[in-house]
Protein backbone atom coordinates (compact mmCIF):
# COMPACT_ATOMS: atom_id res chain seq x y z
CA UNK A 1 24.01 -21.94 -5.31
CA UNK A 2 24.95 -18.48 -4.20
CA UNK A 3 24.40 -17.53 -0.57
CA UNK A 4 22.14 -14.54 0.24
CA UNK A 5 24.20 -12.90 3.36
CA UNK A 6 21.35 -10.12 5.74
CA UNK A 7 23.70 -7.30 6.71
CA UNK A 8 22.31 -7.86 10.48
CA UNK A 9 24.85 -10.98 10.03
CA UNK A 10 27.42 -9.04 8.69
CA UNK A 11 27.33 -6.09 11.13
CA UNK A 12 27.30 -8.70 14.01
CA UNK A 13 30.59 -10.15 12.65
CA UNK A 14 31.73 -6.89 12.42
CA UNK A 15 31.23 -5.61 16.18
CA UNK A 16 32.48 -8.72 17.08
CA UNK A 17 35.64 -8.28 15.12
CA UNK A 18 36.26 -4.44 16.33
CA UNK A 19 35.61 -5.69 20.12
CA UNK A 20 36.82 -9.51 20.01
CA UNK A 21 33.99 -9.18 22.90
CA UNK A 22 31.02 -11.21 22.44
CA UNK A 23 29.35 -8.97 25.29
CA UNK A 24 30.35 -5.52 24.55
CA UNK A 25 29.26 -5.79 20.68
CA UNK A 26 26.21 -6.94 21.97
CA UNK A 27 25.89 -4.23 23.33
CA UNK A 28 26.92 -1.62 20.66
CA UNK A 29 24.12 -3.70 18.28
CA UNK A 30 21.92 -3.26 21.06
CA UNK A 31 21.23 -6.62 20.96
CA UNK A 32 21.49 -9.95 23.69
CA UNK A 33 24.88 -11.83 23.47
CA UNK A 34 22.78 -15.16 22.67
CA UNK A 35 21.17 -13.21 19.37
CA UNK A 36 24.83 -11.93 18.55
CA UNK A 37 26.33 -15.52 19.22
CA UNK A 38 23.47 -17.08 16.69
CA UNK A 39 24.19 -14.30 14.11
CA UNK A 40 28.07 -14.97 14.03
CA UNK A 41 27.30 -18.63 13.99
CA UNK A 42 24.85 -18.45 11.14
CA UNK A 43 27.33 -16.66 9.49
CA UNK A 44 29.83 -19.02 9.44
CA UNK A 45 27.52 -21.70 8.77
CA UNK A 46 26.65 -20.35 5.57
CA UNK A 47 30.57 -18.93 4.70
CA UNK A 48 31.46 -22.85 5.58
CA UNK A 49 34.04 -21.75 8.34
CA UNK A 50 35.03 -20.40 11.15
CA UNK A 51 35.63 -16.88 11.48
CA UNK A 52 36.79 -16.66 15.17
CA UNK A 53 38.59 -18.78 17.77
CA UNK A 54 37.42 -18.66 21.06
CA UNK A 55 38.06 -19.67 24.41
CA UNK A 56 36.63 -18.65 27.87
CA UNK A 57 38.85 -15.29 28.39
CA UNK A 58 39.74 -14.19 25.18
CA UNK A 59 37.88 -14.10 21.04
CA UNK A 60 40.34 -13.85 18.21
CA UNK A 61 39.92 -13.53 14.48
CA UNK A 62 40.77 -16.70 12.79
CA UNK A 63 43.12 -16.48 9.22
CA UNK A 64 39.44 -16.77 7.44
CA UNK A 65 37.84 -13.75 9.26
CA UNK A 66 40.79 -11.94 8.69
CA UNK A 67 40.60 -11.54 5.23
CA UNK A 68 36.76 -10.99 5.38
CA UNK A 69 36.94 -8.30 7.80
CA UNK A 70 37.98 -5.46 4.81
CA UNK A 71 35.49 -6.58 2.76
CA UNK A 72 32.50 -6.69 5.36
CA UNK A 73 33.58 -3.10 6.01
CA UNK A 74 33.43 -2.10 2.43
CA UNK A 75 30.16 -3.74 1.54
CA UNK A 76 28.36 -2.33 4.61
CA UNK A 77 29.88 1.43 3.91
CA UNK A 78 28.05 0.87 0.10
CA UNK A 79 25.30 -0.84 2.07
CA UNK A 80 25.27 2.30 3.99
CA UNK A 81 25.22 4.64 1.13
CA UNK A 82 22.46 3.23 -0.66
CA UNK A 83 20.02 3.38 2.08
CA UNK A 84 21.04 7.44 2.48
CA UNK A 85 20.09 7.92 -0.78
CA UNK A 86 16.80 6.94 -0.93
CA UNK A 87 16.85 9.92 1.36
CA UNK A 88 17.62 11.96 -2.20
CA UNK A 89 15.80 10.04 -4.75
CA UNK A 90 12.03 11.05 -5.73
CA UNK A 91 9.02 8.67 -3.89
CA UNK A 92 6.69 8.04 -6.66
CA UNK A 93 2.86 7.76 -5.16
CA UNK A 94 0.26 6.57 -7.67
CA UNK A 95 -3.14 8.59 -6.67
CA UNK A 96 -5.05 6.15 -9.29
CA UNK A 97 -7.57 9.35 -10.71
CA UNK A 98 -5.63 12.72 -11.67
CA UNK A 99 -9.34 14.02 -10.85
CA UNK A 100 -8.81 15.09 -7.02
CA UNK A 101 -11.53 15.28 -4.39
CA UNK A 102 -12.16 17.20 -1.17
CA UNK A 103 -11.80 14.27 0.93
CA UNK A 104 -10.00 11.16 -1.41
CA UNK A 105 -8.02 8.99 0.66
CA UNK A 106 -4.80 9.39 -1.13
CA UNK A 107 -4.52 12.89 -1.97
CA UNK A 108 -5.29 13.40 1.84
CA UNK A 109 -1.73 11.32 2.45
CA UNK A 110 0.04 12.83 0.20
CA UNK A 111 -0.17 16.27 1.29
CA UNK A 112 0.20 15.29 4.69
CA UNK A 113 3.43 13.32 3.44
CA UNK A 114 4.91 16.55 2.28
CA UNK A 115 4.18 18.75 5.04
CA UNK A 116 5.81 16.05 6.82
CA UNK A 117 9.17 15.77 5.20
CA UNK A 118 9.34 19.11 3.17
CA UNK A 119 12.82 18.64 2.03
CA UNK A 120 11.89 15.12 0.23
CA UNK A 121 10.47 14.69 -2.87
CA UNK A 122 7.55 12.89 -3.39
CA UNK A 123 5.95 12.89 -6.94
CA UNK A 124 2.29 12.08 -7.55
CA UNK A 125 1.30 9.84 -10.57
CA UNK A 126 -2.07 8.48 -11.88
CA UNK A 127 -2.65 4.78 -13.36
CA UNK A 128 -6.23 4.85 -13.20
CA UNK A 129 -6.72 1.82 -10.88
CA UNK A 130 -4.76 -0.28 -8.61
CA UNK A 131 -4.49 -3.30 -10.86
CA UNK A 132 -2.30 -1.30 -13.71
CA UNK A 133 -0.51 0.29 -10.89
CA UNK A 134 0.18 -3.20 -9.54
CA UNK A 135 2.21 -3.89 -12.51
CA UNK A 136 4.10 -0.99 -12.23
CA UNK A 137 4.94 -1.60 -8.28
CA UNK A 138 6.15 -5.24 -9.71
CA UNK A 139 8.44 -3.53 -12.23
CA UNK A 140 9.90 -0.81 -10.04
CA UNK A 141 7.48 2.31 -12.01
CA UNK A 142 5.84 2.72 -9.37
CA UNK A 143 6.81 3.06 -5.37
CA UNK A 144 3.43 3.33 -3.46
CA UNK A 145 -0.28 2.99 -4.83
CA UNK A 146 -3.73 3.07 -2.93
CA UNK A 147 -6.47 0.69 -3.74
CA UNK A 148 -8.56 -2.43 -2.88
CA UNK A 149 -5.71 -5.34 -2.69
CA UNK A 150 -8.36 -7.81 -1.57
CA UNK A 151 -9.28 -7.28 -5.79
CA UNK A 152 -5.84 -8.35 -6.94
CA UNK A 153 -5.25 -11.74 -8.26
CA UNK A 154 -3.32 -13.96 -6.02
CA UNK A 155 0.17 -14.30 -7.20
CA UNK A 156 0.10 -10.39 -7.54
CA UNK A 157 -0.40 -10.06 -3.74
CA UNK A 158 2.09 -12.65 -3.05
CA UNK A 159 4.74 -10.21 -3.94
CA UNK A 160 3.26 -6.79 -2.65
CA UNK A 161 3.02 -5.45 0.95
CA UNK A 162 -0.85 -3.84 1.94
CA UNK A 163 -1.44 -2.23 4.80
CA UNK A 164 -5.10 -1.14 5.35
CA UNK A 165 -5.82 2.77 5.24
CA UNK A 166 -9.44 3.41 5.47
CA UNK A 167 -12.99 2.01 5.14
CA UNK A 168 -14.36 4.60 2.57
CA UNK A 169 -18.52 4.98 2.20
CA UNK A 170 -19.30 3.88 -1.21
CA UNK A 171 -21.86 5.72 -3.03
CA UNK A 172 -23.47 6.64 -6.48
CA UNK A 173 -22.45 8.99 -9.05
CA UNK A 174 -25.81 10.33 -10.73
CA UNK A 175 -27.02 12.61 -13.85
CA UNK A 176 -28.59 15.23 -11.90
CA UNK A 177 -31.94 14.00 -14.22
CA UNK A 178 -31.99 10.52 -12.59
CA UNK A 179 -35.07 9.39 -11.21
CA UNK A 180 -32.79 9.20 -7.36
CA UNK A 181 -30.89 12.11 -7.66
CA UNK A 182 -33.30 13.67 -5.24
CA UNK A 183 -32.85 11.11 -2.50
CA UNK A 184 -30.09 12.24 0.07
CA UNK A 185 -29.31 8.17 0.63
CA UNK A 186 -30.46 5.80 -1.68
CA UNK A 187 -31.30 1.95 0.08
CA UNK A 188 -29.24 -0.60 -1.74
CA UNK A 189 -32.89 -1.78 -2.69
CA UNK A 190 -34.11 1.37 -4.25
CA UNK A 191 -31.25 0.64 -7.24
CA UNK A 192 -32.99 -2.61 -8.11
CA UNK A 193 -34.16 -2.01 -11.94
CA UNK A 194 -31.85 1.05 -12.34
CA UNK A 195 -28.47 -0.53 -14.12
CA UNK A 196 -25.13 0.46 -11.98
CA UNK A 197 -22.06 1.09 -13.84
CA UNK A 198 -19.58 -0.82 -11.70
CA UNK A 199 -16.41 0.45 -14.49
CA UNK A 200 -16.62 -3.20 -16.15
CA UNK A 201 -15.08 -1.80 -19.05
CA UNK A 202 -11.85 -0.26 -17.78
CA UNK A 203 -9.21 -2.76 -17.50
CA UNK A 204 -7.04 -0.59 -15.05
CA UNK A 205 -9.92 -0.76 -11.97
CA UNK A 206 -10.66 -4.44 -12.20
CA UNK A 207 -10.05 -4.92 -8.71
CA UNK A 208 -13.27 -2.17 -8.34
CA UNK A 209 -15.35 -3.96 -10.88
CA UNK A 210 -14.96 -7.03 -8.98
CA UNK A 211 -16.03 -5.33 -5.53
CA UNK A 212 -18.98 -4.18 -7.89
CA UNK A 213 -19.91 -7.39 -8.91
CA UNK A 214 -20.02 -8.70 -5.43
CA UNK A 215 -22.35 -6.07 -4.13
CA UNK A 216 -24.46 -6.36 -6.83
CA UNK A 217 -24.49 -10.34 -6.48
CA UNK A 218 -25.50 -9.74 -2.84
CA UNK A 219 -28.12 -7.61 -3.31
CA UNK A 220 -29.98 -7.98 -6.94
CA UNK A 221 -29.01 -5.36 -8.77
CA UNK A 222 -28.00 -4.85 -12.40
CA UNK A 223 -25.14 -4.33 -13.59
CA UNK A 224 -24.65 -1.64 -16.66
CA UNK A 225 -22.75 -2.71 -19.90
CA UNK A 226 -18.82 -2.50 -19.82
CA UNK A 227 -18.63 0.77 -21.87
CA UNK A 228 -15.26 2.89 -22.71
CA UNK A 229 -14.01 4.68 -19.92
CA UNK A 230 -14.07 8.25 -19.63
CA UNK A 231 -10.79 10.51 -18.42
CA UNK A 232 -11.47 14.22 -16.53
CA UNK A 233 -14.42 15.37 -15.27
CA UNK A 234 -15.34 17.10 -18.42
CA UNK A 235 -15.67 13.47 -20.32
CA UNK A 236 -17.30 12.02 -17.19
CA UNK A 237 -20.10 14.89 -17.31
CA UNK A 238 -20.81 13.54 -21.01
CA UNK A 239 -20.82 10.07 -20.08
CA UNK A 240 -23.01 10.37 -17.82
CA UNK A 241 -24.87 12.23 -20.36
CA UNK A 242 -24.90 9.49 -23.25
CA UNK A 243 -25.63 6.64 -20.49
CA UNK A 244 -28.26 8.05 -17.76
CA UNK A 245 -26.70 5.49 -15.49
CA UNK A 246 -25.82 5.51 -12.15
CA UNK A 247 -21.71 5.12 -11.82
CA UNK A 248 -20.47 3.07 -8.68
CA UNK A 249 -18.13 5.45 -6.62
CA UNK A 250 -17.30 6.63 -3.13
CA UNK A 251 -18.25 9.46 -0.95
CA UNK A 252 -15.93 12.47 -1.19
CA UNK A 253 -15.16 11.57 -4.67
CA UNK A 254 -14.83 14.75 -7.19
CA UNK A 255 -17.33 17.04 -8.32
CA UNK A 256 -18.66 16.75 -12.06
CA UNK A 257 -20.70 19.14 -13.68
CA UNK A 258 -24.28 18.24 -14.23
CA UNK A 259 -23.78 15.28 -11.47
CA UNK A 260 -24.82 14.77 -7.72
CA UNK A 261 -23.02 11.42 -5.69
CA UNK A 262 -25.71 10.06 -3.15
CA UNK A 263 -24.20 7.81 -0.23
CA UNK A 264 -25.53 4.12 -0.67
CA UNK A 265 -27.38 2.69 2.84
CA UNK A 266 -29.35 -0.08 4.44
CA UNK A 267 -26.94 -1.54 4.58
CA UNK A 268 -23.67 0.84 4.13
CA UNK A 269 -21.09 -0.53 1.62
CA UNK A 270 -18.02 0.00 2.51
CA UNK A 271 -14.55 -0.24 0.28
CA UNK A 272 -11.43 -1.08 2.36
CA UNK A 273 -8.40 1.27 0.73
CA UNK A 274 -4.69 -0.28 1.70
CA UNK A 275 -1.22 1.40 0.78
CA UNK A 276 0.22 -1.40 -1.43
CA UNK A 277 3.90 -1.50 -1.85
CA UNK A 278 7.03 -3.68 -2.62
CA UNK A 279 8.57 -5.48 0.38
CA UNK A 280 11.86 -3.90 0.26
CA UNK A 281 11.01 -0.52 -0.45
CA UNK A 282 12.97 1.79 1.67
CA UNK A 283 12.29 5.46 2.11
CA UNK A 284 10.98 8.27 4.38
CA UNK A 285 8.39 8.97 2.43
CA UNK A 286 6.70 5.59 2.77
CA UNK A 287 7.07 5.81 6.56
CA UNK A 288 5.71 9.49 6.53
CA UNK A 289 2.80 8.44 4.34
CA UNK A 290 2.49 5.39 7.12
CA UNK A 291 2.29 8.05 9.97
CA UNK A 292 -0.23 10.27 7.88
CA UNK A 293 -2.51 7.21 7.52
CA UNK A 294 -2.41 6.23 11.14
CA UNK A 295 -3.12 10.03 12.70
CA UNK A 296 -6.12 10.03 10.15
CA UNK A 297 -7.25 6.67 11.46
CA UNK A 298 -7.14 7.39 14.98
CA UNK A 299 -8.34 11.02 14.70
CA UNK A 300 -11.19 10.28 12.10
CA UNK A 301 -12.13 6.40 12.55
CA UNK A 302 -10.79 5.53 8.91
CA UNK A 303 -10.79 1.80 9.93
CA UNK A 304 -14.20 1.95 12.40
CA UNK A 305 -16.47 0.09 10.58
CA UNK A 306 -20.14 1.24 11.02
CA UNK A 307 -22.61 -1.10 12.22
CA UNK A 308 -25.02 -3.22 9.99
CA UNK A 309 -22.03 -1.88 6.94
CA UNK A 310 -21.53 -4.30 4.31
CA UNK A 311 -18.12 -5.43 2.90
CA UNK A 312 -16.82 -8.43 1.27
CA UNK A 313 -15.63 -11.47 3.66
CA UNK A 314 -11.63 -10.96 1.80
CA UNK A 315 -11.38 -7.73 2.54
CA UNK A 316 -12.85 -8.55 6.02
CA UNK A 317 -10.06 -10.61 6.75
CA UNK A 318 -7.51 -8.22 6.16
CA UNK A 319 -8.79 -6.09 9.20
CA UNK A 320 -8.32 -9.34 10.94
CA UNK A 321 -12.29 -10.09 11.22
């Protein structure tokens, strides 16, 4: 059964090593002697041996931690190298629609990402929906996507990191002919016997169509037909067209052409947005596209969630209430 070794264990053993001084490469780590001593102990534990011989004045390398010494150096200087370059390789950021908006939650991040760290390269790409750019994350495609995770199947979150972004407004994309266009809010009741197109059709956003479902469950309204869906503004101005129905979306979403987006109320649903990720991605861009989502949050109340707003009880629980 091979033996996964944490280079915190193997840079302990090598302070240790360089000082023979339990206390002083404590210190170096800047770490307590007792979290050193378990370190170098749980190393040998799993190496079956031990690697020094001490006694109450002096710590010396035994024969088995002198041959390991070289190699510990080596495979922490490649250890080392790797983690620089992700300082060099390309962050790829899913936006889910290549259709930008003046205020979508991602494209906000990942120009403040940029003007962040203007000498790394981070690359925008589209999968339509954060449940086909889950399987990308999985199989290393992918490096950072945006989207409800409370939507994903189980054993899909099990193996991603989310950390919650933003409460977005959820609203209505109209025909401009639409018997509520006119209406600057539309009540969640007003929708009952107009059909809402909650994307049931596009395999890529099924973590949307199940929000959709929900809200419509909760509050009696129909649900359209899962048609084809559309790509571009252009094609969503004629689907609009051929259907007459209204389209579930958010506020701040894109402009299309012969179309008006009305904020849903009484009560306000809300979609919670998380930056979804593998666990051991490591790169500057993820932590600059951390710090973007945090100065948004504080300055603009992305996570304040308004009073008598509706959201399901999952993705409740991921704001801890």
């Amino acid at each position: 059964m091979p033996v996964d070794l944490h280079p915190r264990l193997l840079r302990g053993f090598l302070a240790t090593a360089e000082t023979l001084h339990f206390g002083r490469a404590a210190q170096r780590l800047h770490i307590a002697q007792q979290a050193l001593s378990r370190d170098v102990q749980a190393l040998e534990r799993a190496l079956g041996g031990a690697l020094f011989s001490r006694t109450t004045r002096t710590v010396q390398l035994t024969p088995a931690g002198e041959q390991l010494l070289p190699k510990v150096r080596r495979l922490l200087a490649l250890h080392d190298e790797i983690v620089a370059g992700a300082d060099e390789r390309a962050l790829l950021v899913d936006l889910n629609s290549a259709v930008t908006g003046a205020d979508l939650t991602a494209d906000r991040l990942l120009a403040a990402a940029r003007t962040a760290l203007p000498t790394c390269e981070l690359l925008a790409r589209y999968s339509g929906g954060l449940a086909a750019a889950a399987g990308e994350l999985l199989a290393h495609r992918l490096d950072v996507s945006f989207g409800r995770y409370a939507g994903l199947a189980a054993s899909v979150r099990k193996q991603l990191t989310h950390t919650p972004v933003r409460l977005e407004r959820m609203a209505v994309l109209l025909p401009a002919a639409h018997p509520l266009a006119g209406q600057d809010g539309i009540p969640l009741a007003a929708l009952a016997g107009h059909p809402v197109d909650i994307c049931a059709g596009n395999p890529a956003t099924t973590e949307w169509t199940d929000l959709g479902r929900r809200l419509a469950a909760e509050h009696g309204l129909l649900t359209a037909p899962p048609y084809t869906p559309p790509v571009g503004a252009d094609e969503m101005a004629h689907y609009l067209t051929r259907h007459g129905e209204a389209v579930l979306t958010t506020v701040g979403g894109p402009e299309i052409p012969g179309a008006v987006t009305r904020p849903l109320v009484e009560p306000v649903p809300l979609s919670l947005v998380g930056l979804v990720h593998r666990p051991d991605l490591r790169h500057p861009g993820l932590g600059a596209l951390r710090t973007a989502a945090a100065e948004f949050g504080a300055r603009e109340g992305w996570l304040r969630r308004p009073p008598g707003s509706w959201l399901p009880g999952e993705d409740a629980a991921l704001l801890g209430g």
